[in-house]
C-alpha atoms as a PDB file:
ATOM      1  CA  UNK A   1      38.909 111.543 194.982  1.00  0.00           C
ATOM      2  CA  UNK A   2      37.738 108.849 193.287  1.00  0.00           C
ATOM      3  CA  UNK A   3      34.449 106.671 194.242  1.00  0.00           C
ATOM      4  CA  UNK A   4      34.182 103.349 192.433  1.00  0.00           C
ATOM      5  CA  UNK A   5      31.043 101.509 192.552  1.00  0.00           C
ATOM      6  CA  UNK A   6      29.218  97.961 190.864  1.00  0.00           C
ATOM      7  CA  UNK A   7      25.533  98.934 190.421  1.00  0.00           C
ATOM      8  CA  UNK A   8      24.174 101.709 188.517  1.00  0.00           C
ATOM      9  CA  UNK A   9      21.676 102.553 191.510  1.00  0.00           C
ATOM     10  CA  UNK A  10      24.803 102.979 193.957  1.00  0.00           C
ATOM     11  CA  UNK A  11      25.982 105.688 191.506  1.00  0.00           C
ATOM     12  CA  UNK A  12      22.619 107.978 192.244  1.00  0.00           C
ATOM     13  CA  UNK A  13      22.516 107.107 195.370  1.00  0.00           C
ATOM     14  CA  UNK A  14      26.227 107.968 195.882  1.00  0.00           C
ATOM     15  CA  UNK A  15      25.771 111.490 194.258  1.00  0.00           C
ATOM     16  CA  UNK A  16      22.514 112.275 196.358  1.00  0.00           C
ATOM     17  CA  UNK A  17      25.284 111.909 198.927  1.00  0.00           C
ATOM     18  CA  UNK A  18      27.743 114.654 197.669  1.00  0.00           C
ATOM     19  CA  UNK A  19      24.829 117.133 197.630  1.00  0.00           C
ATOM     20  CA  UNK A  20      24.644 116.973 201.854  1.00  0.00           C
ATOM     21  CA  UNK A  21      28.738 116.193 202.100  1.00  0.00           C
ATOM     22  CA  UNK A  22      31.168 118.242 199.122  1.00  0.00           C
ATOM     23  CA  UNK A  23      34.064 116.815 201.101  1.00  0.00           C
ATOM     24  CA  UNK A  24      33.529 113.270 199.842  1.00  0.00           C
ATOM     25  CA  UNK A  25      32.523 114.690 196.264  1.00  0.00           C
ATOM     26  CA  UNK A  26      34.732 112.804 193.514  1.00  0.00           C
ATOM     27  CA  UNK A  27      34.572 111.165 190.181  1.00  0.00           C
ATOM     28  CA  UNK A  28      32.243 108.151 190.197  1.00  0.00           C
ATOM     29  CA  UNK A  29      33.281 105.305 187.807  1.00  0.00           C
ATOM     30  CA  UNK A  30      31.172 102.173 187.745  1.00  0.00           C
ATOM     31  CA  UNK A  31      32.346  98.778 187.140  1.00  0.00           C
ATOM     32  CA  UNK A  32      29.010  97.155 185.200  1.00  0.00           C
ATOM     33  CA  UNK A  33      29.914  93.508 184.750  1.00  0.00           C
ATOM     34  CA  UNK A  34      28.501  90.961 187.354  1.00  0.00           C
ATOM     35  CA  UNK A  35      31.439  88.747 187.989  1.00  0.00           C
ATOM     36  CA  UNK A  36      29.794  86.426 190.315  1.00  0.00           C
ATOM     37  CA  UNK A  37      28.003  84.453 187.111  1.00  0.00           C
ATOM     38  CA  UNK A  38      29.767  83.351 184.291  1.00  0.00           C
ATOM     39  CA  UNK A  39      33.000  82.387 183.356  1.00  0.00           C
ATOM     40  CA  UNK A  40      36.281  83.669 184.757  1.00  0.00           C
ATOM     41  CA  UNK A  41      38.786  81.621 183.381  1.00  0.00           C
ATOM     42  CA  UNK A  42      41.392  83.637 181.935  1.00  0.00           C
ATOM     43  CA  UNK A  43      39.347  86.622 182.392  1.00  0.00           C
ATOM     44  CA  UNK A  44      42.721  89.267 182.241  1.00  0.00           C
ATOM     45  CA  UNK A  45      43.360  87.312 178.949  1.00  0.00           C
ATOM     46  CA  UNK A  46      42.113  88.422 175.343  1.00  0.00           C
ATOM     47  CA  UNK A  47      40.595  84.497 175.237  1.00  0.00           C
ATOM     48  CA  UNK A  48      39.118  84.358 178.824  1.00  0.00           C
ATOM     49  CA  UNK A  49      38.074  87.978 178.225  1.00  0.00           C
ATOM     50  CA  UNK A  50      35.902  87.267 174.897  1.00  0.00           C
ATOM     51  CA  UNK A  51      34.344  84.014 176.343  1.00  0.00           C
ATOM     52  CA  UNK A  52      33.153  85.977 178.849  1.00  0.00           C
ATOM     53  CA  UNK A  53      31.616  88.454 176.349  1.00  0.00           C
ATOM     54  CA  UNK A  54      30.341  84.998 173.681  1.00  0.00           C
ATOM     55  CA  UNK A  55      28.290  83.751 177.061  1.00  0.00           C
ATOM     56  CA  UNK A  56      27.031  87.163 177.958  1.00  0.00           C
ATOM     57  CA  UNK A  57      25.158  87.305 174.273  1.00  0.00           C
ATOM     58  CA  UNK A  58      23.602  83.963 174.595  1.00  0.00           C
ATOM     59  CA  UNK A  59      22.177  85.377 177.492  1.00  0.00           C
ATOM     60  CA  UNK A  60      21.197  88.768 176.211  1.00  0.00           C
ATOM     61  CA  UNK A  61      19.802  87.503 172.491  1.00  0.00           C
ATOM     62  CA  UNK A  62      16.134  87.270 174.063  1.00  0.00           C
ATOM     63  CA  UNK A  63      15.859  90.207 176.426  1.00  0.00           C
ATOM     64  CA  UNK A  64      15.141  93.905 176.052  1.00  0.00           C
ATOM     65  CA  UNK A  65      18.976  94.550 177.232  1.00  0.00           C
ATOM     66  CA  UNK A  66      20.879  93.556 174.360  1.00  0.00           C
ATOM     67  CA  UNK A  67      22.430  96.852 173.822  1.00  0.00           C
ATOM     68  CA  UNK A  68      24.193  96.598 177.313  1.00  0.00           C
ATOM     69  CA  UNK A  69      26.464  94.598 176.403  1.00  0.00           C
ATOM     70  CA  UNK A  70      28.022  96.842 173.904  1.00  0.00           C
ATOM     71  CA  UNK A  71      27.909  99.135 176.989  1.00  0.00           C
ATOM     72  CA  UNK A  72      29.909  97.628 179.320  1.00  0.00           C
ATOM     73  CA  UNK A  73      34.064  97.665 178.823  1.00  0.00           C
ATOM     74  CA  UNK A  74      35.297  97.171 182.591  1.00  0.00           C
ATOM     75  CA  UNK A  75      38.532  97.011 181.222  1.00  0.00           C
ATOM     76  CA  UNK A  76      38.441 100.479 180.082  1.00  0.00           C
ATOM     77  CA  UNK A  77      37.090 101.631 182.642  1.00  0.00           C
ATOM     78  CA  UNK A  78      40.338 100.317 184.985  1.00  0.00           C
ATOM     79  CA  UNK A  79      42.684 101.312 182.095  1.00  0.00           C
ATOM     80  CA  UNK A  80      41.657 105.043 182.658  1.00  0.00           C
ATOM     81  CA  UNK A  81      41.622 104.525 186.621  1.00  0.00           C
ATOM     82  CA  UNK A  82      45.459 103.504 186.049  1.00  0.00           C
ATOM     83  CA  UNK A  83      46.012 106.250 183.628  1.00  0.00           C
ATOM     84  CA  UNK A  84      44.583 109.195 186.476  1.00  0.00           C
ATOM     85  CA  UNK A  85      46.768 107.131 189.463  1.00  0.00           C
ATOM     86  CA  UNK A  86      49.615 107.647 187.280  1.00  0.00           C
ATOM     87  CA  UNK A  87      49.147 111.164 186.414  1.00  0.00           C
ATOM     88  CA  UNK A  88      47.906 112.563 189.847  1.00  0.00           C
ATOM     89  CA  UNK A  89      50.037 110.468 192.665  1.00  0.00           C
ATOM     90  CA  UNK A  90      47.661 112.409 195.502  1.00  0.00           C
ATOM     91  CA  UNK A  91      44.971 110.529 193.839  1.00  0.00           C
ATOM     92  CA  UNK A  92      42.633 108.488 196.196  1.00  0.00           C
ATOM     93  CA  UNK A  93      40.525 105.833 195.553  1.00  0.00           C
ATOM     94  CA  UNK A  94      37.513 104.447 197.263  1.00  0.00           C
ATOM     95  CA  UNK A  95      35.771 101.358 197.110  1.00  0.00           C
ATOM     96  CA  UNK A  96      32.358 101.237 198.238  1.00  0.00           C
ATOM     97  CA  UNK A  97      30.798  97.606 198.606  1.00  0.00           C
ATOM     98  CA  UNK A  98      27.809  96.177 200.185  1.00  0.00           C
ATOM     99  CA  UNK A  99      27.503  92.537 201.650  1.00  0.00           C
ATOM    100  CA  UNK A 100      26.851  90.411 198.624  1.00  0.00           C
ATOM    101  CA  UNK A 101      28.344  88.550 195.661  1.00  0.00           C
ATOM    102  CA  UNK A 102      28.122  91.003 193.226  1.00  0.00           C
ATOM    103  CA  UNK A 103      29.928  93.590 195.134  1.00  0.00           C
ATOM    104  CA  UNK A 104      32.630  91.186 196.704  1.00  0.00           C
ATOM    105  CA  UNK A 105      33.041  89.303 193.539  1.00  0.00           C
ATOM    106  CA  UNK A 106      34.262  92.873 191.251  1.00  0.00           C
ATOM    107  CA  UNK A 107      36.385  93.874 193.949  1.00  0.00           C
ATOM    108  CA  UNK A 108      38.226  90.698 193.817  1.00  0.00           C
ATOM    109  CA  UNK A 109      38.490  91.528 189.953  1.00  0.00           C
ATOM    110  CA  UNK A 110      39.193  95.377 190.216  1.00  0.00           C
ATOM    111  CA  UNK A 111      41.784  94.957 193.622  1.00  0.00           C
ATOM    112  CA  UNK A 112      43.900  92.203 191.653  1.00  0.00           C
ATOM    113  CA  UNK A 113      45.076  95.139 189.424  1.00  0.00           C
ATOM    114  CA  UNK A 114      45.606  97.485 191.600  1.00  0.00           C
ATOM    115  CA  UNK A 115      48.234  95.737 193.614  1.00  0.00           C
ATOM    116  CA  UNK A 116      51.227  98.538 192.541  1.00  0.00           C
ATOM    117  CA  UNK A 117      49.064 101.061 193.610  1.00  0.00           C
ATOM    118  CA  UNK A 118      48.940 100.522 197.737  1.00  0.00           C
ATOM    119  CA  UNK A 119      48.394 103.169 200.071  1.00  0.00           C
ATOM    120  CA  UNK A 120      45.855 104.997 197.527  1.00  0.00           C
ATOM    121  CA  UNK A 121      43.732 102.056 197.283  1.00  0.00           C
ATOM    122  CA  UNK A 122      40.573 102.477 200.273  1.00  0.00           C
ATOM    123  CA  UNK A 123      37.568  99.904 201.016  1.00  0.00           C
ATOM    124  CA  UNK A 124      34.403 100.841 202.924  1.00  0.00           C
ATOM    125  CA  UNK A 125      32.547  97.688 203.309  1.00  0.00           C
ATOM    126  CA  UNK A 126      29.338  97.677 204.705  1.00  0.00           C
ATOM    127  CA  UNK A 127      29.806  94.092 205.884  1.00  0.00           C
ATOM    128  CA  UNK A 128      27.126  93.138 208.312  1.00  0.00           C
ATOM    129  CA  UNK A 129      26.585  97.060 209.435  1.00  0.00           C
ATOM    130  CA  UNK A 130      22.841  98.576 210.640  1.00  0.00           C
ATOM    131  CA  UNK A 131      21.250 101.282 209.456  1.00  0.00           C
ATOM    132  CA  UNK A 132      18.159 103.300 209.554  1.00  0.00           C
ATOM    133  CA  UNK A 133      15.493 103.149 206.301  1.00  0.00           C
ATOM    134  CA  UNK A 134      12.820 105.682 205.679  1.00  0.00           C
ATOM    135  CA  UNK A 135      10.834 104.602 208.433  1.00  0.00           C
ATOM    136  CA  UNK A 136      13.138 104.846 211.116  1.00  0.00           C
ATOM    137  CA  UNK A 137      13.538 101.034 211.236  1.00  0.00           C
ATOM    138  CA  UNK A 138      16.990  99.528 211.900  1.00  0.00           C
ATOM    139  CA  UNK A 139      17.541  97.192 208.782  1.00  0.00           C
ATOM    140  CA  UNK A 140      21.032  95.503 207.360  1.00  0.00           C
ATOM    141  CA  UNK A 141      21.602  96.416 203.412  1.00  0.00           C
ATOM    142  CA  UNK A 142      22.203  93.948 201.138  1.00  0.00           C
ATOM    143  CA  UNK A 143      22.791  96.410 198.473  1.00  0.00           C
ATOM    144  CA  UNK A 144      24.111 100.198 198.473  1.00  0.00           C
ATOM    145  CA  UNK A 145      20.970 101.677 196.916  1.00  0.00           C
ATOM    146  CA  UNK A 146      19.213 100.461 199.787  1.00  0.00           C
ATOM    147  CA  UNK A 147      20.577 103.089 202.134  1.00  0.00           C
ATOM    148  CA  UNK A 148      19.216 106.841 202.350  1.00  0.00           C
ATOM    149  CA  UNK A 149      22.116 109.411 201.640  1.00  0.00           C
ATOM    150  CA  UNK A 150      22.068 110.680 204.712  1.00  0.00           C
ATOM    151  CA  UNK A 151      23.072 107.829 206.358  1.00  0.00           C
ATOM    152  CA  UNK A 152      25.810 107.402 203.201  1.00  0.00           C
ATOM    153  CA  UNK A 153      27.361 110.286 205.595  1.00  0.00           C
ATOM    154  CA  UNK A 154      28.208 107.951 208.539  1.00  0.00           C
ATOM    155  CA  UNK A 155      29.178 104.890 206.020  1.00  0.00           C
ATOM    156  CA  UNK A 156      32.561 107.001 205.285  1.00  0.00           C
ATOM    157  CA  UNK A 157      34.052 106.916 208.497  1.00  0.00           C
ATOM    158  CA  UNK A 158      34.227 103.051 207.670  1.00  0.00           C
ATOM    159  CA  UNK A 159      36.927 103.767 204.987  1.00  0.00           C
ATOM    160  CA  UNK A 160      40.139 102.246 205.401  1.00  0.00           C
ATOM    161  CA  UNK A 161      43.125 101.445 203.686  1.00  0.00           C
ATOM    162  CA  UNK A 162      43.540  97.919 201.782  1.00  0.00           C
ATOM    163  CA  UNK A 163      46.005  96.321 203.561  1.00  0.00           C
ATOM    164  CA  UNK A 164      49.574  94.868 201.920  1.00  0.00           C
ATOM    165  CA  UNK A 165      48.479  91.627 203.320  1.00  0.00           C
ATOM    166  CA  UNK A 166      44.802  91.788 201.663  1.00  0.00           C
ATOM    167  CA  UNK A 167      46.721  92.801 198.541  1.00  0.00           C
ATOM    168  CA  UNK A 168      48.904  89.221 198.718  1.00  0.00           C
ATOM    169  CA  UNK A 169      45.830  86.971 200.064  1.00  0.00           C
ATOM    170  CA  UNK A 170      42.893  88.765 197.846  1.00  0.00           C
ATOM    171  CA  UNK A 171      44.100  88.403 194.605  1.00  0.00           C
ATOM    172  CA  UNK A 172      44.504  84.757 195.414  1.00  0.00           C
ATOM    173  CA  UNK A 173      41.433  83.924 196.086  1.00  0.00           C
ATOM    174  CA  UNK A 174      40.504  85.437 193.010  1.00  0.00           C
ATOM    175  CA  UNK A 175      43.108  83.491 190.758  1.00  0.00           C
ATOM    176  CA  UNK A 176      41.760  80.354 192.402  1.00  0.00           C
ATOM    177  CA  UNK A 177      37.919  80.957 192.179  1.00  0.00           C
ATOM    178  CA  UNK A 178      38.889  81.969 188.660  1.00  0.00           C
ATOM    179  CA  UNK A 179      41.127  78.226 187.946  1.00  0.00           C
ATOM    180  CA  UNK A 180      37.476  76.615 188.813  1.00  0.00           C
ATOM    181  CA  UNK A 181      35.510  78.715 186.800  1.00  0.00           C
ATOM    182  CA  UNK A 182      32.169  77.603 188.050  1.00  0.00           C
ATOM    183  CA  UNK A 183      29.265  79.418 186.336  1.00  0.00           C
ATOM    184  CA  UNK A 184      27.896  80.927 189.635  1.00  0.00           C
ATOM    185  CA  UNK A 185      29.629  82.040 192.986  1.00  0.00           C
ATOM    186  CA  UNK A 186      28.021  83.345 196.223  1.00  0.00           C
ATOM    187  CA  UNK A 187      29.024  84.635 199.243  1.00  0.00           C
ATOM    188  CA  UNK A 188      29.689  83.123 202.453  1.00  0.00           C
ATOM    189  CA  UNK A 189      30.450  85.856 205.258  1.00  0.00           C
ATOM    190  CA  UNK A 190      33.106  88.119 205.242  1.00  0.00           C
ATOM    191  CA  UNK A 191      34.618  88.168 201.726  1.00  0.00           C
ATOM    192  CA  UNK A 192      34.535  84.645 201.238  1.00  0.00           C
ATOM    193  CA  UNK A 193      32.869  83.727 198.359  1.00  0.00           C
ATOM    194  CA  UNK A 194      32.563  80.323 196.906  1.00  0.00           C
ATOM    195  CA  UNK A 195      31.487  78.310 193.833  1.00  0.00           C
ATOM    196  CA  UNK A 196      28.785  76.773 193.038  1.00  0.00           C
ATOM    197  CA  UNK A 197      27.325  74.231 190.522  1.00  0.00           C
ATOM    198  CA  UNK A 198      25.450  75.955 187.283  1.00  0.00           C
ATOM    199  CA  UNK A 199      22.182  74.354 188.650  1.00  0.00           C
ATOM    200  CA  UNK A 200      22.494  76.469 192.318  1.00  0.00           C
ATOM    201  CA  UNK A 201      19.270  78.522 190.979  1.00  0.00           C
ATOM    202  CA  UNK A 202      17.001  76.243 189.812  1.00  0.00           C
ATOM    203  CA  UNK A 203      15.699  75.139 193.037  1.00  0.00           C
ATOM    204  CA  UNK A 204      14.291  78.661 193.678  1.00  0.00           C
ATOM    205  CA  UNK A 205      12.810  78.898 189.863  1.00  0.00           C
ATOM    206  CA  UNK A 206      11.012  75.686 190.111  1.00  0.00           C
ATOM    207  CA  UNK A 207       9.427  76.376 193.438  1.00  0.00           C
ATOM    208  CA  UNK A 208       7.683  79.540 191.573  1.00  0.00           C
ATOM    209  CA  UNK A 209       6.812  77.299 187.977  1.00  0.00           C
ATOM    210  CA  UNK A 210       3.417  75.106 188.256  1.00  0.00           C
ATOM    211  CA  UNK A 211       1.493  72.750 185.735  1.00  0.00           C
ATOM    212  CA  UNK A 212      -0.246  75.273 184.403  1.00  0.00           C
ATOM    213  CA  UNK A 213       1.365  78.047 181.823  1.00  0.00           C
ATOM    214  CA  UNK A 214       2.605  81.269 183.364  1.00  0.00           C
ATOM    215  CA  UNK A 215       4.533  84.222 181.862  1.00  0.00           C
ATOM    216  CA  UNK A 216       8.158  84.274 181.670  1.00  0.00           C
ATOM    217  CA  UNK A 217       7.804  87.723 183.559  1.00  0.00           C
ATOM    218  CA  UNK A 218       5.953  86.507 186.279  1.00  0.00           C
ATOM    219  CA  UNK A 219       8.305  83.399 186.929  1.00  0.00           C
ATOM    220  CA  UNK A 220      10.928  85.977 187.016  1.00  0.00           C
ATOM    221  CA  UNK A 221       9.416  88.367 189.364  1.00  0.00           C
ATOM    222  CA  UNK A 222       8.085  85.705 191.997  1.00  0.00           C
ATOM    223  CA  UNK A 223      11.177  84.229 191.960  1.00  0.00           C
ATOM    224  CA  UNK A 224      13.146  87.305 192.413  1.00  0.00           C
ATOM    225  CA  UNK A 225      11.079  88.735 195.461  1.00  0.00           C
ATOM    226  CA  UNK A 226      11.518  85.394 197.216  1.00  0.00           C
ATOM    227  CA  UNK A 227      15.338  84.482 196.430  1.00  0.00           C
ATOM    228  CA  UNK A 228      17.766  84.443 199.750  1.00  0.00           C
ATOM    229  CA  UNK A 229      21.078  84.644 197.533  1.00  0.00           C
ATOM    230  CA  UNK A 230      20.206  87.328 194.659  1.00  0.00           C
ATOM    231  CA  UNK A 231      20.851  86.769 191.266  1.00  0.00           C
ATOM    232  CA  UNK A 232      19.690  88.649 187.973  1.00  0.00           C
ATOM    233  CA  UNK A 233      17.023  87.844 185.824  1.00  0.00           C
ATOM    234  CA  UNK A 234      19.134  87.345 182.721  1.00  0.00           C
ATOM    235  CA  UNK A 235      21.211  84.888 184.554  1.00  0.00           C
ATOM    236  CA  UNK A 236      17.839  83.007 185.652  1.00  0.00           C
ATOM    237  CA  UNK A 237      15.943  83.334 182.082  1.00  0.00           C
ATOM    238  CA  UNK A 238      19.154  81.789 180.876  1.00  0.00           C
ATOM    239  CA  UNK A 239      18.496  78.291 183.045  1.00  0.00           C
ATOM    240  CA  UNK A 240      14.367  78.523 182.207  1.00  0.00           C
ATOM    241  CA  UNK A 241      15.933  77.605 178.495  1.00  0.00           C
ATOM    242  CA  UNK A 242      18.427  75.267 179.606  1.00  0.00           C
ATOM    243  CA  UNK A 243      15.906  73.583 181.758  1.00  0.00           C
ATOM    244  CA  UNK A 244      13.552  73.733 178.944  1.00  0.00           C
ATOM    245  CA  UNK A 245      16.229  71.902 176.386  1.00  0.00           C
ATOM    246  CA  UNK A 246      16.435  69.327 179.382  1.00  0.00           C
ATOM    247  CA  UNK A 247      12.686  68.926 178.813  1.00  0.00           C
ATOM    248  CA  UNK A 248      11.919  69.663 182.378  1.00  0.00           C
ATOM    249  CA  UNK A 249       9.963  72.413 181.407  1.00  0.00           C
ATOM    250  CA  UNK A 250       7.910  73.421 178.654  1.00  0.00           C
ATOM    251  CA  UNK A 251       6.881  76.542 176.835  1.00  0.00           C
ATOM    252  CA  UNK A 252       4.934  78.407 174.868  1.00  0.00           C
ATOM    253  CA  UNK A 253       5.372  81.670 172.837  1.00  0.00           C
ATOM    254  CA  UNK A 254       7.993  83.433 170.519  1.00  0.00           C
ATOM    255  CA  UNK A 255      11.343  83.717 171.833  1.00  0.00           C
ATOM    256  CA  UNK A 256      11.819  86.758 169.476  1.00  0.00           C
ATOM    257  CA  UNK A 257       9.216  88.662 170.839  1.00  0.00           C
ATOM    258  CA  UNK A 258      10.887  89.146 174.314  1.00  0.00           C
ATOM    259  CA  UNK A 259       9.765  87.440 177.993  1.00  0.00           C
ATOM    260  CA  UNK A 260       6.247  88.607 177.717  1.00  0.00           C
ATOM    261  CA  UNK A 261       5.664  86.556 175.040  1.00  0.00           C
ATOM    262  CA  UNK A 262       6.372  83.526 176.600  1.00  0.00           C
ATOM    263  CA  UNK A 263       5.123  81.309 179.415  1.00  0.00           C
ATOM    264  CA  UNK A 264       6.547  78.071 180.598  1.00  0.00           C
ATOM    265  CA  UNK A 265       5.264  75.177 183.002  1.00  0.00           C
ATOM    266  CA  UNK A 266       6.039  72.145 184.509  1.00  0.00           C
ATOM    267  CA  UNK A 267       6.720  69.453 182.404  1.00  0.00           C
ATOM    268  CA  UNK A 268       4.987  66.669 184.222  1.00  0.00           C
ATOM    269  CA  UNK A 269       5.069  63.229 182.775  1.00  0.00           C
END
């Protein structure tokens, strides 16, 4: 069996889990790109594919995760998938995914190749489902990591085949979220995700940035604890510049020397 995954903390989580359950125990490969920022046009395309990679270190040039980049090869990743479906037709796959953008958005890209490979192809997705946290409070996951591995155990009874139909209407959606190639798409219920304008975050950023000078990191943090529709910090230290260049805000501090060396305000006029 094979478990695929889009967050490194699903992947710990996820082997917690085969320590109580051996049944479910399987390779674990993780898809590490988040498709629901950047571009997509063309993405299955050696052009679409490096402008992805071009915007992804603009965004990484000032941050202590620069060497992630050279990290992450989705394509790879599927290109060995492939190679094991091929060589071991009892092969199973499952796809675990929570209710959110990041999830919904990567299986769009990972279930748009795996089209000639129905029947093998399973989906749990924990789409609107309760479960119990450490203190024995009901709660609904936005993420994976967020559930214990003991209740993991009653998440696989949710897996189910990918359906022929969701294998014509899926890859669709995909192709036409990818044609508008807006920098940022979220989710709307279900799988349905849609795009939005490159300026979707700055609301929540500016609501957290004041006249006076504050560090990068604590912008980031504050802003992050109080978002409704996640994002990653790269993604939002990325529109702090671009809002900077548009001389709404203004900051201090070396670039070079990482977030901590910077702070930003309001630039009030």
């Amino acid at each position: 069996m094979i478990h695929i995954v889009f967050e490194q903390n699903n992947v710990e989580v996820l082997q917690k889990t085969f320590e109580l359950d051996q049944s479910i125990q399987g390779d674990i490969v993780e898809i590490k790109d988040d498709y629901a920022v950047g571009p997509i046009l063309n993405i299955y395309e050696a052009e679409g594919y490096q402008q992805r990679r071009d915007w992804w270190k603009e965004l990484l040039e000032f941050t202590n995760y620069k060497e992630q980049l050279d990290i992450v090869d989705d394509k790879m990743a599927v290109h060995h998938l492939l190679k094991k479906l091929n060589e071991q037709p009892d092969e199973k796959v499952w796809i675990w995914m929570a209710q959110n953008q990041h999830d919904v958005c990567s299986y769009y890209w990972l279930t748009s190749q795996l089209k000639d490979y129905q029947g093998k192809i399973e989906v749990l997705y924990l789409n609107n489902l309760p479960f119990i946290n450490e203190k024995g409070l009901i709660f609904y996951p936005q993420h994976l990591h967020e559930i214990q591995p003991k209740e993991f155990l009653k998440a696989k009874k949710l897996a189910r085949p990918i359906t022929p139909s969701e294998f014509e209407i899926d890859p669709d959606e995909w192709k036409k979220l990818c044609n508008e190639n807006a920098y940022i798409r979220i989710l709307e219920g279900g799988k349905k995700i849609i795009s939005k304008e490159e300026t979707f975050y700055d609301k929540d950023l500016l609501m957290h940035i004041t006249t006076d000078f504050q560090k990068l990191n604590k912008v980031l943090s504050q802003t992050l604890s109080k978002m409704k529709i996640q994002t990653g910090d790269v993604f939002l230290a990325w529109r702090i510049q671009k809002l900077i260049k548009e001389e709404k805000l203004i900051a201090e501090g070396d670039w070079n020397k990482g977030w901590k060396e910077v702070a930003v305000k309001l630039n009030v006029q």
